[in-house]
C-alpha atoms as a PDB file:
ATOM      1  CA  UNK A   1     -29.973   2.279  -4.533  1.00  0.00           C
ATOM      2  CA  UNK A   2     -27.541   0.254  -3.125  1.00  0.00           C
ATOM      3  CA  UNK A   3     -25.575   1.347  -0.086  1.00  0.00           C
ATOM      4  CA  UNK A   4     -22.135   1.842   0.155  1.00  0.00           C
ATOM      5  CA  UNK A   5     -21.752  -1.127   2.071  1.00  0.00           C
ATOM      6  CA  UNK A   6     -24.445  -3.430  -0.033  1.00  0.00           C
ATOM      7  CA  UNK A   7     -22.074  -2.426  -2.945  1.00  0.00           C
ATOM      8  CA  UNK A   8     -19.001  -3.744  -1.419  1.00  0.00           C
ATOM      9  CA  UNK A   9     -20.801  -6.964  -0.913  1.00  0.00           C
ATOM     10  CA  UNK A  10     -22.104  -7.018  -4.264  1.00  0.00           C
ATOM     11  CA  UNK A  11     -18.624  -6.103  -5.593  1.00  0.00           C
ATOM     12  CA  UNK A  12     -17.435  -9.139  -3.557  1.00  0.00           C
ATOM     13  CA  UNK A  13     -19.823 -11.497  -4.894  1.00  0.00           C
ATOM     14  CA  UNK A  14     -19.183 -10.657  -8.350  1.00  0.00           C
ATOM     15  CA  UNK A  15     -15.715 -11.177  -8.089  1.00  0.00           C
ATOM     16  CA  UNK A  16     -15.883 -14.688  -6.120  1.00  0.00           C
ATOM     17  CA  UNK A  17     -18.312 -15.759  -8.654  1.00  0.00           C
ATOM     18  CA  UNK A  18     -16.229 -14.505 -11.643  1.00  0.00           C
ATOM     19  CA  UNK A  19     -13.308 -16.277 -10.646  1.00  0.00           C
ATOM     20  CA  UNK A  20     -15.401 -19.887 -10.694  1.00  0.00           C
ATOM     21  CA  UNK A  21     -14.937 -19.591 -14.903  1.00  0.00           C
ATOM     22  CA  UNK A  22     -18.374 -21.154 -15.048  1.00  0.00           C
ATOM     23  CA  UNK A  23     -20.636 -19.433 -17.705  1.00  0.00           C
ATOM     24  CA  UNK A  24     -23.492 -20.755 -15.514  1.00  0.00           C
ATOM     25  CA  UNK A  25     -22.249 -18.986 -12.645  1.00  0.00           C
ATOM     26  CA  UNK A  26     -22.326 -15.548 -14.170  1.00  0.00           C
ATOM     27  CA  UNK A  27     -25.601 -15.972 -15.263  1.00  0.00           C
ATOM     28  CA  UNK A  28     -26.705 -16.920 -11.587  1.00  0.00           C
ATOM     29  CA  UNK A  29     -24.777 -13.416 -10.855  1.00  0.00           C
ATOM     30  CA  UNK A  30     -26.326 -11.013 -13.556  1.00  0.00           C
ATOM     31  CA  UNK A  31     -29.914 -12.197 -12.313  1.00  0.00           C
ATOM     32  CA  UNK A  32     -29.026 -11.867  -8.832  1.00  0.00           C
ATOM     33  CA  UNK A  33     -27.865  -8.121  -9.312  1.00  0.00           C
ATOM     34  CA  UNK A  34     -31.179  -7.565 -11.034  1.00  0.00           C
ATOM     35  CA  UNK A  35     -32.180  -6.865  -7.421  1.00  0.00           C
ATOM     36  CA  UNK A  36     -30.969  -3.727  -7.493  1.00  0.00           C
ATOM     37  CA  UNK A  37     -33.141  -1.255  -9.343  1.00  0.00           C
ATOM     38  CA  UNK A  38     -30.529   0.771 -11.236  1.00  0.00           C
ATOM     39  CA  UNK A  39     -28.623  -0.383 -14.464  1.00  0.00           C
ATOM     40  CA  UNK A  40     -25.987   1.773 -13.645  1.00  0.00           C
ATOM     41  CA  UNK A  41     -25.218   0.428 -10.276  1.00  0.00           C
ATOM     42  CA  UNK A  42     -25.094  -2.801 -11.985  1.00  0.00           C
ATOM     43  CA  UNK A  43     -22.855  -1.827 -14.657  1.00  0.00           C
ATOM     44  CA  UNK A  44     -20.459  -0.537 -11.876  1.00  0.00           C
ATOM     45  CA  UNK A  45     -20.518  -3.764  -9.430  1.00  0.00           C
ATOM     46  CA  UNK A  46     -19.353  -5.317 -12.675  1.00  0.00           C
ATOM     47  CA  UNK A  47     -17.192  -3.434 -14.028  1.00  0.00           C
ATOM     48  CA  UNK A  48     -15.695  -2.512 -10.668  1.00  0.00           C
ATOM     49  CA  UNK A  49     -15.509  -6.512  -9.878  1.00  0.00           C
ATOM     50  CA  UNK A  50     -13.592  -7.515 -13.868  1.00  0.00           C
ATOM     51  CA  UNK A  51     -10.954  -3.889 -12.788  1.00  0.00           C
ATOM     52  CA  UNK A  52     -10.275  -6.243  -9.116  1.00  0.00           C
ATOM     53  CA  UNK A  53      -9.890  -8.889 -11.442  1.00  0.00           C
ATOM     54  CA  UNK A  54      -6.321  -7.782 -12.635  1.00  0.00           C
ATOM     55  CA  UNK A  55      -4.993  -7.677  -9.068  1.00  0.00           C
ATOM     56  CA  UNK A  56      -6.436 -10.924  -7.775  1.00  0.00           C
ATOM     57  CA  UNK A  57      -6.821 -13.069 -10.613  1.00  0.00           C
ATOM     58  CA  UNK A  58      -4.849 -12.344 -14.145  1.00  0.00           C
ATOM     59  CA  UNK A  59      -5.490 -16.165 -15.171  1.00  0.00           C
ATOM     60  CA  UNK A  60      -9.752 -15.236 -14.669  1.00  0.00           C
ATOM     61  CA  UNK A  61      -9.808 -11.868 -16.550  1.00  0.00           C
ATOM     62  CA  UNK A  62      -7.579 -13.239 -19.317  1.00  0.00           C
ATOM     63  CA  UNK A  63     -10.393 -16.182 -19.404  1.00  0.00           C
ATOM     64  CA  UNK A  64     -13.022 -12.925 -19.104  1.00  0.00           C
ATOM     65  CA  UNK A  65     -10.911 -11.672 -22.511  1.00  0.00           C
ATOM     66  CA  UNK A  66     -11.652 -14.616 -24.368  1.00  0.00           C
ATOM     67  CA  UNK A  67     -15.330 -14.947 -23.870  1.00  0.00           C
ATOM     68  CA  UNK A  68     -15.942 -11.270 -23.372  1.00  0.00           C
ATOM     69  CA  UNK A  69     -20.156 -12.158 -24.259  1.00  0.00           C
ATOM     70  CA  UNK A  70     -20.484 -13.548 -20.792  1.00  0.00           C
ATOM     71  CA  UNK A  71     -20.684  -9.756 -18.968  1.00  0.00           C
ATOM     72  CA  UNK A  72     -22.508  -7.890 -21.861  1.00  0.00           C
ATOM     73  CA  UNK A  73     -24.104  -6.174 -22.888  1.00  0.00           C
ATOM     74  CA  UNK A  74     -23.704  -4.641 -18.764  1.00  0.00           C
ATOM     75  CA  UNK A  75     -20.044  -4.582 -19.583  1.00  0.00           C
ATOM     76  CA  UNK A  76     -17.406  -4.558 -22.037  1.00  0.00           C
ATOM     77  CA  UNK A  77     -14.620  -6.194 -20.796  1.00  0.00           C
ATOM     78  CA  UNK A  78     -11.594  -5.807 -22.852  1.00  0.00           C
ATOM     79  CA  UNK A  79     -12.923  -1.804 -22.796  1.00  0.00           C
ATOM     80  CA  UNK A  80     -12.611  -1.448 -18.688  1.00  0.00           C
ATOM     81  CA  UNK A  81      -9.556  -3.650 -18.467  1.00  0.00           C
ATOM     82  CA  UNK A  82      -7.575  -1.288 -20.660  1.00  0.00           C
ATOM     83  CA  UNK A  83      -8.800   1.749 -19.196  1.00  0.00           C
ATOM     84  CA  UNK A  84      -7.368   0.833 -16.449  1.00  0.00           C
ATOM     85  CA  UNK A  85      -4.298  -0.397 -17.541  1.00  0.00           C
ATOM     86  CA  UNK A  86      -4.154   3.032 -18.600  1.00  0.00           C
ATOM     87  CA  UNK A  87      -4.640   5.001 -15.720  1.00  0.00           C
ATOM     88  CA  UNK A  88      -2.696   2.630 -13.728  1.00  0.00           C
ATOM     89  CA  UNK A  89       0.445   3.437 -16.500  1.00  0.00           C
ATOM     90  CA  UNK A  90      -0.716   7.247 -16.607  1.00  0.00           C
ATOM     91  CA  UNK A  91       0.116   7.140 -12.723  1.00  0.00           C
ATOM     92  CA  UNK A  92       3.463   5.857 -13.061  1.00  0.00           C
ATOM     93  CA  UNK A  93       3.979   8.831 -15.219  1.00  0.00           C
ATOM     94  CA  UNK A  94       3.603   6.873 -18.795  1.00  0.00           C
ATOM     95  CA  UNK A  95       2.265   9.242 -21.787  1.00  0.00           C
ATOM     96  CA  UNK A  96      -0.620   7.902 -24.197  1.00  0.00           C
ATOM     97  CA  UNK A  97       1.137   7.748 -27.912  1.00  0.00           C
ATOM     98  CA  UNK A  98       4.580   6.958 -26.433  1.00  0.00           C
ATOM     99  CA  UNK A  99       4.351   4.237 -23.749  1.00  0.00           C
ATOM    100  CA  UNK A 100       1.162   2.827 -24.610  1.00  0.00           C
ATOM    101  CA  UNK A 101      -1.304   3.098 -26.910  1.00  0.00           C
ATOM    102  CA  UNK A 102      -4.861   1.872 -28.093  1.00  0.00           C
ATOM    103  CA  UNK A 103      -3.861   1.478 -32.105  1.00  0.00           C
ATOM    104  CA  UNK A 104      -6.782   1.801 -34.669  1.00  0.00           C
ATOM    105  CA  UNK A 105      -8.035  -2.045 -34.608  1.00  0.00           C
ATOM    106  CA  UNK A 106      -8.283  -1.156 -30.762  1.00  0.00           C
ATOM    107  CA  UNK A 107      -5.363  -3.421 -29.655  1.00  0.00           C
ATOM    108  CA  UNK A 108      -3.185  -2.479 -26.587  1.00  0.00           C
ATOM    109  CA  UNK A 109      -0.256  -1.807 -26.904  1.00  0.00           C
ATOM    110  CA  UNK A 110       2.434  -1.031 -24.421  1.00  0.00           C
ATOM    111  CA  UNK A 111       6.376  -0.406 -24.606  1.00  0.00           C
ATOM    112  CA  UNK A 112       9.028  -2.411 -22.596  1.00  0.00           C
ATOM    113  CA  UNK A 113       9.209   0.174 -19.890  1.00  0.00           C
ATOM    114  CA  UNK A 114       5.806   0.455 -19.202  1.00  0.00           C
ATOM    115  CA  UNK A 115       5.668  -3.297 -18.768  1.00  0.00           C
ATOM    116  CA  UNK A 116       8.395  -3.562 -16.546  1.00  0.00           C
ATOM    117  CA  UNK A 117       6.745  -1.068 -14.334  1.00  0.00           C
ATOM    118  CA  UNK A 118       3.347  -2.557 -14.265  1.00  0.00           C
ATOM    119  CA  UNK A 119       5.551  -5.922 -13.092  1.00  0.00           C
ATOM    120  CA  UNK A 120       7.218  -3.799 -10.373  1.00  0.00           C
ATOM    121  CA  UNK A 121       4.481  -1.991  -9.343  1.00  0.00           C
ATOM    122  CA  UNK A 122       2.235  -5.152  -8.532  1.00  0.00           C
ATOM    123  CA  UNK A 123       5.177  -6.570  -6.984  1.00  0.00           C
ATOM    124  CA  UNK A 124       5.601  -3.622  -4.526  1.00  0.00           C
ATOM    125  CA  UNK A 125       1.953  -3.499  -4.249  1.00  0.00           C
ATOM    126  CA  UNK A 126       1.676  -7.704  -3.319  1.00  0.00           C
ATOM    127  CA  UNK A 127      -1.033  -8.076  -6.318  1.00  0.00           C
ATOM    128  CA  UNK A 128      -0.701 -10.541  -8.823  1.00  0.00           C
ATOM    129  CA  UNK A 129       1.786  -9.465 -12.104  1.00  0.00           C
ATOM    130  CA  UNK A 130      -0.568  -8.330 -15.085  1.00  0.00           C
ATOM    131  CA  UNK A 131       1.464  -8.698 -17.984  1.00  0.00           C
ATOM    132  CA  UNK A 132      -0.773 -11.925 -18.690  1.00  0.00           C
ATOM    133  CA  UNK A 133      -3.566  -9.797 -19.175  1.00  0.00           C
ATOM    134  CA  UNK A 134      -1.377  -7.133 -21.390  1.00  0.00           C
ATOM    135  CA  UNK A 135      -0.618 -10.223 -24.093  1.00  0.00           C
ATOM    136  CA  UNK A 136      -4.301 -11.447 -24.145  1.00  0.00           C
ATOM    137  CA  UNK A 137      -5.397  -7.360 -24.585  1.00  0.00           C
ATOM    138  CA  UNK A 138      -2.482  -7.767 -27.512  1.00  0.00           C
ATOM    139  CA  UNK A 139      -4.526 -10.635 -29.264  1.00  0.00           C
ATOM    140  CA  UNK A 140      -7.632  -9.261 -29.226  1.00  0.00           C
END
């Protein structure tokens, strides 16, 4: 088991190697994690690395969106990016079935409000704006 520490490094590299867009890359990455003994720790580096992903670098995960086969079957990518959307919107006080929604084919969708919030709130915040990564959730 990884420590706390090992798993911030991990998290690190994942995210640095994510953001190259290189299929090759995230290959290199899935084998390296393979050092650590537990699937589950792996599965959370990952999916803890594509969630940073919204903040840092809309113009990867929407890339990530598009060739979601890269990071499985460890993760499902469109799956952890609207969770949390979600419970980024559910903190702004947002309500599932009014402000946003997941509809039967699974697509995302979110009101006008909502998006103007998640724009504020990553502009308050300094991250980068995620509405990018809303319309390529809304194509899926």
């Amino acid at each position: 088991m990884a420590t706390p520490e090992e798993q911030a490094r991990f998290i690190r590299i994942a995210v640095e190697l994510l953001q190259t867009q290189n299929p090759r890359a995230i290959v290199m990455l899935k084998d390296f994690l393979t050092c650590i003994p537990s699937p589950t720790s792996i599965r959370s580096i990952l999916a803890t690395a594509v969630a940073e992903l919204i903040d840092i670098s809309p113009t990867t995960l929407c890339w990530l969106l598009q060739h979601p086969e890269y990071l499985q079957p460890e993760v499902n990518v469109v799956k952890v990016v609207t969770q949390t959307l979600i419970n980024r919107l559910i903190g702004l006080g947002f309500i599932s079935g009014q402000d946003f929604d997941l509809s039967v084919d699974r697509t995302f969708e979110v009101s006008e409000a909502a998006k103007v919030a998640l724009t504020n709130h990553s502009h308050f915040f300094g991250i980068q704006n995620p509405l990018p990564i809303i319309d390529a959730l809304q194509k899926q």
